[in-house]
Protein backbone atom coordinates (compact mmCIF):
# COMPACT_ATOMS: atom_id res chain seq x y z
CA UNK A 1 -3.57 44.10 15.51
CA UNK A 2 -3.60 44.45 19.28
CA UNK A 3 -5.33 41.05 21.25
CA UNK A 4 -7.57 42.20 23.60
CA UNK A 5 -8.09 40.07 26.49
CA UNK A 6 -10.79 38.38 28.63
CA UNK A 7 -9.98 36.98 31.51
CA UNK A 8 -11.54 34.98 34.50
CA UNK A 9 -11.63 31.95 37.22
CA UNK A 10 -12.99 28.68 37.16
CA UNK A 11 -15.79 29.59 39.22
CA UNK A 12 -17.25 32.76 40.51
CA UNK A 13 -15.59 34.33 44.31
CA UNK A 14 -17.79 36.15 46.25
CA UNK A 15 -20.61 38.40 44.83
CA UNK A 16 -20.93 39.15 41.24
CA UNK A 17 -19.95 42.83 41.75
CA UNK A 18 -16.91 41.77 43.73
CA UNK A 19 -15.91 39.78 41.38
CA UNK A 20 -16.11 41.91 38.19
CA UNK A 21 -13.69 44.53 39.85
CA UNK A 22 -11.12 41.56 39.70
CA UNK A 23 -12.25 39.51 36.24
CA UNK A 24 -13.74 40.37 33.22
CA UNK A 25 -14.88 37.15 32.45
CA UNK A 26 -17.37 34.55 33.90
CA UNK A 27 -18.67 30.84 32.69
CA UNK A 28 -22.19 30.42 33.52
CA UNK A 29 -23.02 26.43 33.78
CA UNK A 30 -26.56 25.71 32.92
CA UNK A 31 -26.33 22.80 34.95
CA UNK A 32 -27.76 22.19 38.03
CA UNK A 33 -25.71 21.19 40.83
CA UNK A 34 -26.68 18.91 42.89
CA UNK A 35 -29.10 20.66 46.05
CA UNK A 36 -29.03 23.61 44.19
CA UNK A 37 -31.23 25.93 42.88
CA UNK A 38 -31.18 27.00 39.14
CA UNK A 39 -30.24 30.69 38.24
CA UNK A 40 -33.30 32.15 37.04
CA UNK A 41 -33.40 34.66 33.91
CA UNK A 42 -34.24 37.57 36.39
CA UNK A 43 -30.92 36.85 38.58
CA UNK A 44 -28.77 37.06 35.10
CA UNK A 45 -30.22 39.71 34.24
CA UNK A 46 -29.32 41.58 37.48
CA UNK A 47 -25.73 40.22 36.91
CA UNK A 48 -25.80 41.76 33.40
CA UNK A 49 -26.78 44.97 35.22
CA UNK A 50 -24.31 44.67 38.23
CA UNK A 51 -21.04 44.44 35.40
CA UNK A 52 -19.58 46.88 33.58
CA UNK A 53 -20.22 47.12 30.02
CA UNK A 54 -16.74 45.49 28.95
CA UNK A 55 -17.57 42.73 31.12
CA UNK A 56 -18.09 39.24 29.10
CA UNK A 57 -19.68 35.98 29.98
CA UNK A 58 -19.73 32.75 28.58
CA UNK A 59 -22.60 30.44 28.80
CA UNK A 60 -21.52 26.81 29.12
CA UNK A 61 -24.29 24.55 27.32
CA UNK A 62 -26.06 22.18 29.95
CA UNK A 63 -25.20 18.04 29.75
CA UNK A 64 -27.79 17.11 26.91
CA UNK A 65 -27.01 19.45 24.27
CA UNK A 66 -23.33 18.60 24.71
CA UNK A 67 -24.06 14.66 24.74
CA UNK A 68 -25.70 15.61 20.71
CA UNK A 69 -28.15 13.62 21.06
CA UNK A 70 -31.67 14.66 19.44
CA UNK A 71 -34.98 14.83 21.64
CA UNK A 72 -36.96 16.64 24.27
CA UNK A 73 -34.42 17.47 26.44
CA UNK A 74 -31.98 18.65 24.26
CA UNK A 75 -34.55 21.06 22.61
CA UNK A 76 -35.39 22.11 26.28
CA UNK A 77 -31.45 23.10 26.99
CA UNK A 78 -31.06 25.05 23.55
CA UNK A 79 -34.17 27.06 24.95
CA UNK A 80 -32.28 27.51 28.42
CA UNK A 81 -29.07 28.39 26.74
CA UNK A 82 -30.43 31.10 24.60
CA UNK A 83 -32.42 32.50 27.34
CA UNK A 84 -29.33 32.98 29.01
CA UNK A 85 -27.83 34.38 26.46
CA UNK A 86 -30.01 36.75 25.80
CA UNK A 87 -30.30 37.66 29.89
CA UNK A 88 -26.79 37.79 30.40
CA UNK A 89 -25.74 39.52 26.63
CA UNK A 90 -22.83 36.76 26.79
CA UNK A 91 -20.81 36.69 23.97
CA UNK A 92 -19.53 33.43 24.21
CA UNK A 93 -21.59 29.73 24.44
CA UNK A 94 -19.33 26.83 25.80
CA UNK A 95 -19.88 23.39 24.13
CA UNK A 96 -18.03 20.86 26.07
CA UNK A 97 -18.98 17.46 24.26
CA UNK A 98 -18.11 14.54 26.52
CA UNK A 99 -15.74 11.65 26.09
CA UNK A 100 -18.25 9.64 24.05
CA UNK A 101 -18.63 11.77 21.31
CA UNK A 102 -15.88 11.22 19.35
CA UNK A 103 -14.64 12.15 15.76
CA UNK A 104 -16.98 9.90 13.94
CA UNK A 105 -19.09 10.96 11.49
CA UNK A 106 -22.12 10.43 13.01
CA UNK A 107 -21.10 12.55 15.94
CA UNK A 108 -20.11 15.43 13.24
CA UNK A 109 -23.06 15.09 11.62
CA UNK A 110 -25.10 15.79 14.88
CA UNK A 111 -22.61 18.41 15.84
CA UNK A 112 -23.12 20.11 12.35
CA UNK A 113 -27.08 20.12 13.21
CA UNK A 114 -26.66 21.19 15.72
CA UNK A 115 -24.77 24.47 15.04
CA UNK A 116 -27.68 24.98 12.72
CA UNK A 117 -29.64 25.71 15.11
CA UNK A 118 -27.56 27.67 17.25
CA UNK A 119 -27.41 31.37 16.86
CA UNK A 120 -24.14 33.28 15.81
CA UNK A 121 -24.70 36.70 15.33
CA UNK A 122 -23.28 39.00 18.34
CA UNK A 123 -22.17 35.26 20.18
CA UNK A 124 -18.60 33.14 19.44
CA UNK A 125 -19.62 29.20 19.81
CA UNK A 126 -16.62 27.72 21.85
CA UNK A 127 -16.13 23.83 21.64
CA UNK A 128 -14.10 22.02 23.83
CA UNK A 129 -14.22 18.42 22.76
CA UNK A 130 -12.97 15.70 25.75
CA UNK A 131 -11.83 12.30 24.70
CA UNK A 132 -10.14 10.79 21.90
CA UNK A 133 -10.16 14.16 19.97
CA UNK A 134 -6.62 15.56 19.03
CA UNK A 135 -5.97 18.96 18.79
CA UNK A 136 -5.15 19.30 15.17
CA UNK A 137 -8.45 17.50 14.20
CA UNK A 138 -10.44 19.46 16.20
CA UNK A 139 -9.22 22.87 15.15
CA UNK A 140 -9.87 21.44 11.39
CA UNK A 141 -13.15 20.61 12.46
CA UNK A 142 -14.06 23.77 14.32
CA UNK A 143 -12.68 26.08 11.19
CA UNK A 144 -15.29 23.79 8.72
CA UNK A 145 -18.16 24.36 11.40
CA UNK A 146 -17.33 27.87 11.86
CA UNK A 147 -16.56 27.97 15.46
CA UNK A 148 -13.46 28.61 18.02
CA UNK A 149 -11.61 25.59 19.16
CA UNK A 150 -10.74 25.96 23.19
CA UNK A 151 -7.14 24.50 24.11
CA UNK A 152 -5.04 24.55 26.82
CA UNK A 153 -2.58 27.69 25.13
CA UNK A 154 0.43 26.59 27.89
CA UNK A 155 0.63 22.79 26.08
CA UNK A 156 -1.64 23.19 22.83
CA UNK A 157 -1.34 25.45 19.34
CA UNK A 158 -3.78 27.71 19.42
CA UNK A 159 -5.84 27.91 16.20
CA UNK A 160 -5.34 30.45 13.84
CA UNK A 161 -8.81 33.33 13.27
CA UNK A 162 -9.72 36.53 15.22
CA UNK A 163 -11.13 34.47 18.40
CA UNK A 164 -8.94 32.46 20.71
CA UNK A 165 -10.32 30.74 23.92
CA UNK A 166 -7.57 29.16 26.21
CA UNK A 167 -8.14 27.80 29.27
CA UNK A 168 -5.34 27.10 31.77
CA UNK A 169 -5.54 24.17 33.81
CA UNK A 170 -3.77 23.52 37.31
CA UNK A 171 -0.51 21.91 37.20
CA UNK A 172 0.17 19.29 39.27
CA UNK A 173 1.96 20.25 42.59
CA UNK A 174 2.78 23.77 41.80
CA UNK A 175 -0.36 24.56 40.80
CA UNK A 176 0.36 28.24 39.68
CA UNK A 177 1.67 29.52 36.37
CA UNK A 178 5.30 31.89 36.67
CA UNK A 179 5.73 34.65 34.24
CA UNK A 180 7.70 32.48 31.60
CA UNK A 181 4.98 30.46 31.27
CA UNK A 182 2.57 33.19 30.98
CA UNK A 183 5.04 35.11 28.50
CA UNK A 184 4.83 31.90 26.60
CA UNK A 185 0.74 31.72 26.32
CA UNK A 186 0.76 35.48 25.65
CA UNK A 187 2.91 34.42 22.49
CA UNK A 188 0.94 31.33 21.40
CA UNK A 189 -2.25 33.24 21.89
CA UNK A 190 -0.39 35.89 19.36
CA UNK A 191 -2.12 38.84 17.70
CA UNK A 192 -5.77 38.72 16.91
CA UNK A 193 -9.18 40.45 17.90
CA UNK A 194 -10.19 39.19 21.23
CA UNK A 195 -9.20 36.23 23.37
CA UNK A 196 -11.04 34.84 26.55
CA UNK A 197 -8.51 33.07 29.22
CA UNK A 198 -9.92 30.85 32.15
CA UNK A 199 -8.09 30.28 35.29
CA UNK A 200 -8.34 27.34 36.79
CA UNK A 201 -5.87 27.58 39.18
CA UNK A 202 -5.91 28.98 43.19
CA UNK A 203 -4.20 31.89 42.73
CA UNK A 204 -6.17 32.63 39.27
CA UNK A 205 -6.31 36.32 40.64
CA UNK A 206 -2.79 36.93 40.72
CA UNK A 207 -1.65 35.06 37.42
CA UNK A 208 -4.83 37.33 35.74
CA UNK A 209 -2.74 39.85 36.70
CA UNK A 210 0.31 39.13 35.78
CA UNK A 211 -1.12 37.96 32.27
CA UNK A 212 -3.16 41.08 31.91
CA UNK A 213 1.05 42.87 32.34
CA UNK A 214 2.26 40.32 29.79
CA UNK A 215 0.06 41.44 27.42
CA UNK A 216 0.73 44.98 27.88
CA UNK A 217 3.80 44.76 27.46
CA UNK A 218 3.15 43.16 23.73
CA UNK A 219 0.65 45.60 23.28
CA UNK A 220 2.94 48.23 23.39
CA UNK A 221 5.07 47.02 21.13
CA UNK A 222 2.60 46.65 18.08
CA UNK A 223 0.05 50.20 19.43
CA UNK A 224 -1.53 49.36 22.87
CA UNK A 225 -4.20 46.67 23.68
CA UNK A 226 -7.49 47.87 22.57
CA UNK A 227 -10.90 48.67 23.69
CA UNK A 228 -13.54 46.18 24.39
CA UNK A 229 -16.58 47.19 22.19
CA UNK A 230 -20.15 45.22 23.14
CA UNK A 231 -23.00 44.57 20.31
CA UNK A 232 -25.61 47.00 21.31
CA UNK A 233 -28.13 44.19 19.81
CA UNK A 234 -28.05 40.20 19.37
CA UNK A 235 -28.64 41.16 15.58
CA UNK A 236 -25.49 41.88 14.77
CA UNK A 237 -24.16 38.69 12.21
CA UNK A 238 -20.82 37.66 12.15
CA UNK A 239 -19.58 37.54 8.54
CA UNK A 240 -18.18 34.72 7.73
CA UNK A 241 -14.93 36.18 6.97
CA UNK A 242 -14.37 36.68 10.73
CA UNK A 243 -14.03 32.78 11.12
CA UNK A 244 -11.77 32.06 8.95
């Protein structure tokens, strides 16, 4: 099976169209930053339009539903989440729960309501738990809830199933990551249907780049890396199979 890859920066560079001629991935934050206006559904919808069709983004949940806990605002995110979803046709929803959710069981208990309620048809859920979590764990964890474990793919295993979602930190002085290491997270990433790889480095452009020629080169050697398809509807439900 031939990976095919996703890959984008930390943050968006210039205009949306600019952008998408060097990426073909984007996380959209739902939170607000500070003096700043939120996107509305109309401007992601342009940004779906101003794309290509293989282009992917990745809504990142806002602080609330992350922090688990039930009530008004957390419904009120879920809402804002989906809508974005649904604007921007992302196929991937980022849920970063902070440091204080940790693996106790009340925590998985909220995060197992939680997934309840959150759609998985034509959309992966990506958690990336901060904190006391270890890696093993959480991949246990995310296989039981059905959902792809994000890790740092230069230091961390990368799960085993058809999704992997790596981001790739800066490091330290250097800051940049050579073609060894790259080689090396092409390898841990391994064969499977689709993985999504965030930059967050300075020179994220030029390491996409060389990762996107890393992969090649693997793809050749088991067929050529494949096409990206999109879900022509949200509908579309992901057998359960295709977590495993």
């Amino acid at each position: 099976m031939a990976t095919r890859f996703h890959i984008g920066a930390q943050h968006l560079r210039g205009p949306i169209e600019s952008y998408a001629k060097r990426f073909d991935l984007l996380e959209v934050p739902l939170a607000r930053r500070e003096g700043a206006p939120a996107m509305s559904v109309a401007q992601m919808r342009r940004w779906r339009k101003a794309v290509p069709p293989h282009f992917d983004f990745c809504v990142v949940s806002g602080p609330n539903v992350a922090k688990l806990k039930p009530g008004k605002a957390l419904d009120e995110e879920l809402a804002e989440a989906q809508a974005a979803i649904d604007a921007l046709q992302a196929r991937c929803f980022l849920l970063r729960t902070p440091a204080e959710v940790t693996p106790g069981n009340v925590w998985r208990d909220r995060m197992a309501k939680l997934l309840e309620r959150i759609p998985q048809d034509a959309t992966h859920v990506i958690w990336e738990p901060r904190g006391v979590w270890e890696v093993g764990d959480a991949a246990v964890a995310a296989k039981k809830w059905g959902i792809v474990l994000a890790v740092d793919a230069a230091r961390d295993p990368v799960p085993a199933g058809p999704v992997a979602y790596a981001r790739l930190p800066a490091l330290g002085e250097t800051r940049s990551y050579g073609p060894s290491a790259l080689d090396r997270i092409v390898t841990a990433i391994g064969a499977r249907r689709d993985a999504y790889v965030v930059f967050e480095t300075d020179r994220a452009l030029e390491e996409a780049k060389a990762l996107r020629r890393a992969a090649q080169g693997v793809g050749k050697k088991v067929g050529g890396l494949g096409r990206v398809l999109r879900p022509r509807a949200t509908t579309v439900k992901v057998r359960d199979d295709e977590q495993e």
